[in-house]
C-alpha atoms as a PDB file:
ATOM      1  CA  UNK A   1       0.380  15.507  -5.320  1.00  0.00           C
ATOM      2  CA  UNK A   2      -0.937  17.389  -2.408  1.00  0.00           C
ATOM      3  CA  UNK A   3      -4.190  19.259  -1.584  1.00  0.00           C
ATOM      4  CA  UNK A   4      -7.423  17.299  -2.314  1.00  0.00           C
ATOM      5  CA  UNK A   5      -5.558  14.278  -2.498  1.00  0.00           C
ATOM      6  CA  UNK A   6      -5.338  10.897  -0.815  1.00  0.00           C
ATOM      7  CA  UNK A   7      -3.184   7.835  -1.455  1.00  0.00           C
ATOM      8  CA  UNK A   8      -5.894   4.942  -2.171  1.00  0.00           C
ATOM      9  CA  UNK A   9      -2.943   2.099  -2.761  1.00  0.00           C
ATOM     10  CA  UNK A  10       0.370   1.734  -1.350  1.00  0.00           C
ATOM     11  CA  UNK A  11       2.525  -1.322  -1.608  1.00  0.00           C
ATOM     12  CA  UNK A  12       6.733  -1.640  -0.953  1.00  0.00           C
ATOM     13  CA  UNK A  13       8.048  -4.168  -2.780  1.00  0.00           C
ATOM     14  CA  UNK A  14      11.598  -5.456  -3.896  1.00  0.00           C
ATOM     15  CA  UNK A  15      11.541  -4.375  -7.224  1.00  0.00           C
ATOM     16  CA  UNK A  16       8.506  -4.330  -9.700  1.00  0.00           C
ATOM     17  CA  UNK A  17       9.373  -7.285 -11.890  1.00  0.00           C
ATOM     18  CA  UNK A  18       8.411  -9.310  -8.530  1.00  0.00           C
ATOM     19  CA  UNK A  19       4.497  -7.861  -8.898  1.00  0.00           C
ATOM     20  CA  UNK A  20       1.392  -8.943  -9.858  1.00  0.00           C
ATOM     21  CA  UNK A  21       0.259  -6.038 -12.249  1.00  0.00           C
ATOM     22  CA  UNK A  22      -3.187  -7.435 -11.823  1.00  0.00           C
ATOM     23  CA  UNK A  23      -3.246  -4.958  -8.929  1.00  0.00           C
ATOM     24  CA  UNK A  24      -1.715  -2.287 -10.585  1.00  0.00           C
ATOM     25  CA  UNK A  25      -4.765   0.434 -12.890  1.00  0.00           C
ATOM     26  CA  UNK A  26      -2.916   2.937 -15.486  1.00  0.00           C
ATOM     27  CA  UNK A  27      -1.722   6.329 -13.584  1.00  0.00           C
ATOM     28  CA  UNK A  28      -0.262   4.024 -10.505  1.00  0.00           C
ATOM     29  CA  UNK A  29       3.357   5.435  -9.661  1.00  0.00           C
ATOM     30  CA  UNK A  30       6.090   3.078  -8.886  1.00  0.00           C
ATOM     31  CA  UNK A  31       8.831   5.747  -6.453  1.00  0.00           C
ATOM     32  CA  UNK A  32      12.370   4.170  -5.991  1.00  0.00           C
ATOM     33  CA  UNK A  33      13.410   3.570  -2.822  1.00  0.00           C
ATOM     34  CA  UNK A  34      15.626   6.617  -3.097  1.00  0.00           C
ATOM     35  CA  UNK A  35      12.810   8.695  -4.205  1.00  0.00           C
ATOM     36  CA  UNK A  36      14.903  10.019  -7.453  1.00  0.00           C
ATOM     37  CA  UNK A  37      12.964   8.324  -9.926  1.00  0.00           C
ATOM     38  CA  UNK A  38       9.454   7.624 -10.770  1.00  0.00           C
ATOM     39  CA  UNK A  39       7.612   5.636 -13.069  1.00  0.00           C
ATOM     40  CA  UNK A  40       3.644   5.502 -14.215  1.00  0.00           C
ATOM     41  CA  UNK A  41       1.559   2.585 -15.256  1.00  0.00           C
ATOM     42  CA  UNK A  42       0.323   2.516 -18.406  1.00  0.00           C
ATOM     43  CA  UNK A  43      -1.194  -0.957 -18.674  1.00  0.00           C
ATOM     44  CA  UNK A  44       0.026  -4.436 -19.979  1.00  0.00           C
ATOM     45  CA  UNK A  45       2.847  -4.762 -17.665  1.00  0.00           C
ATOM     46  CA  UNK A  46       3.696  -1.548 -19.227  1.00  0.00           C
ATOM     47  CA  UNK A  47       5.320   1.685 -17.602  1.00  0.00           C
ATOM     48  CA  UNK A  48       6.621   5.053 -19.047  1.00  0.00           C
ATOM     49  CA  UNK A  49       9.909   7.032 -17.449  1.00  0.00           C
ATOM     50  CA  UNK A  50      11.739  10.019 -18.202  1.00  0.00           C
ATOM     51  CA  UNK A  51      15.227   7.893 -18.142  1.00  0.00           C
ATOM     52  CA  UNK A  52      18.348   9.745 -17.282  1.00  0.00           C
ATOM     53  CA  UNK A  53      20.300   7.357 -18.519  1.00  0.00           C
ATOM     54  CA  UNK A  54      19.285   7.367 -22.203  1.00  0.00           C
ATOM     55  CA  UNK A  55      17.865  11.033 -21.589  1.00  0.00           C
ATOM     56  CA  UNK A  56      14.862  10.561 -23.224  1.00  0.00           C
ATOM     57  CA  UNK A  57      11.568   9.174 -21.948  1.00  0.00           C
ATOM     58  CA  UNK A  58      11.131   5.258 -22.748  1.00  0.00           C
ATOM     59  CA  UNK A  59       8.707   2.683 -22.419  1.00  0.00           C
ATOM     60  CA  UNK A  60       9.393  -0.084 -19.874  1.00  0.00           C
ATOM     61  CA  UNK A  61       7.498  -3.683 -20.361  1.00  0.00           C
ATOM     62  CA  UNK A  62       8.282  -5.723 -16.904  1.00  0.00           C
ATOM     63  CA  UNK A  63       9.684  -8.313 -16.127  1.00  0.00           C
ATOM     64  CA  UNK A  64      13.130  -7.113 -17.811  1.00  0.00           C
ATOM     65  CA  UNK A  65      16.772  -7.547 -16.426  1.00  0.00           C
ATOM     66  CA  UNK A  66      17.459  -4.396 -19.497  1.00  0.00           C
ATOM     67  CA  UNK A  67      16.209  -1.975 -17.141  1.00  0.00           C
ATOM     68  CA  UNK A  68      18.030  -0.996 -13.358  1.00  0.00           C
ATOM     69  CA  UNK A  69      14.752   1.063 -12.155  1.00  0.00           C
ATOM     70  CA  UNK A  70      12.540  -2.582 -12.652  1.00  0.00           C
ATOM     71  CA  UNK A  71      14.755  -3.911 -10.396  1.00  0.00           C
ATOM     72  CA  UNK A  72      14.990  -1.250  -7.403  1.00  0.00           C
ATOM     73  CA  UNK A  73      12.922  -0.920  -4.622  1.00  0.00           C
ATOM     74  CA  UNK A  74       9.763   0.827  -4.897  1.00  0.00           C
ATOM     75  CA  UNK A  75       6.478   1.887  -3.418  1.00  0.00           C
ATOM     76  CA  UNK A  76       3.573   2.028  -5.937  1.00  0.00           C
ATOM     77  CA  UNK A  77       0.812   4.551  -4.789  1.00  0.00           C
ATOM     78  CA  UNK A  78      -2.181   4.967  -6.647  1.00  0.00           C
ATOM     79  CA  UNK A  79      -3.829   8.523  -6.107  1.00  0.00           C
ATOM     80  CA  UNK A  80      -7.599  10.137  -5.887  1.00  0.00           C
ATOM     81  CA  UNK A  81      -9.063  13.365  -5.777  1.00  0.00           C
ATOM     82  CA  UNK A  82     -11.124  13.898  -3.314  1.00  0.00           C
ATOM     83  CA  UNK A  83     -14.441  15.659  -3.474  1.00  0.00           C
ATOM     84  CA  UNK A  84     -14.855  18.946  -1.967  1.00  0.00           C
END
């Protein structure tokens, strides 16, 4: 995520089962706090992760209390290429 790129949508928030997904479109990132883990949007209140816990990559429907990442902080960014 670098050249050509802008960040369109950036919110903090206290975890993401506190959202409104109505903002969210599939491909929005959710970064922790910590910046150590990342999930993506897929749609329906759903999100994918590579989880190091279970060391495989899951999917995530919020709100759930199952899952630590849904409740750390996060920024969600949403991405766009720019046009040269």
């Amino acid at each position: 995520m670098g050249e050509g790129q802008t960040v369109v949508l950036k919110i903090v928030a206290p975890q993401i089962n506190l959202l409104d997904h109505a903002t969210f479109q599939p491909g929005d990132l959710a970064v922790t706090d910590s910046g150590i883990h990342v999930l993506a949007y897929l749609g329906d209140q759903t999100w994918i992760e590579a989880d190091p816990g279970v060391e495989k990559v899951i999917l995530a429907k919020s709100p759930s209390q199952d899952n630590a990442w849904l409740s750390s902080p996060v920024k969600i960014v949403r991405w766009k290429l720019l046009q040269p």
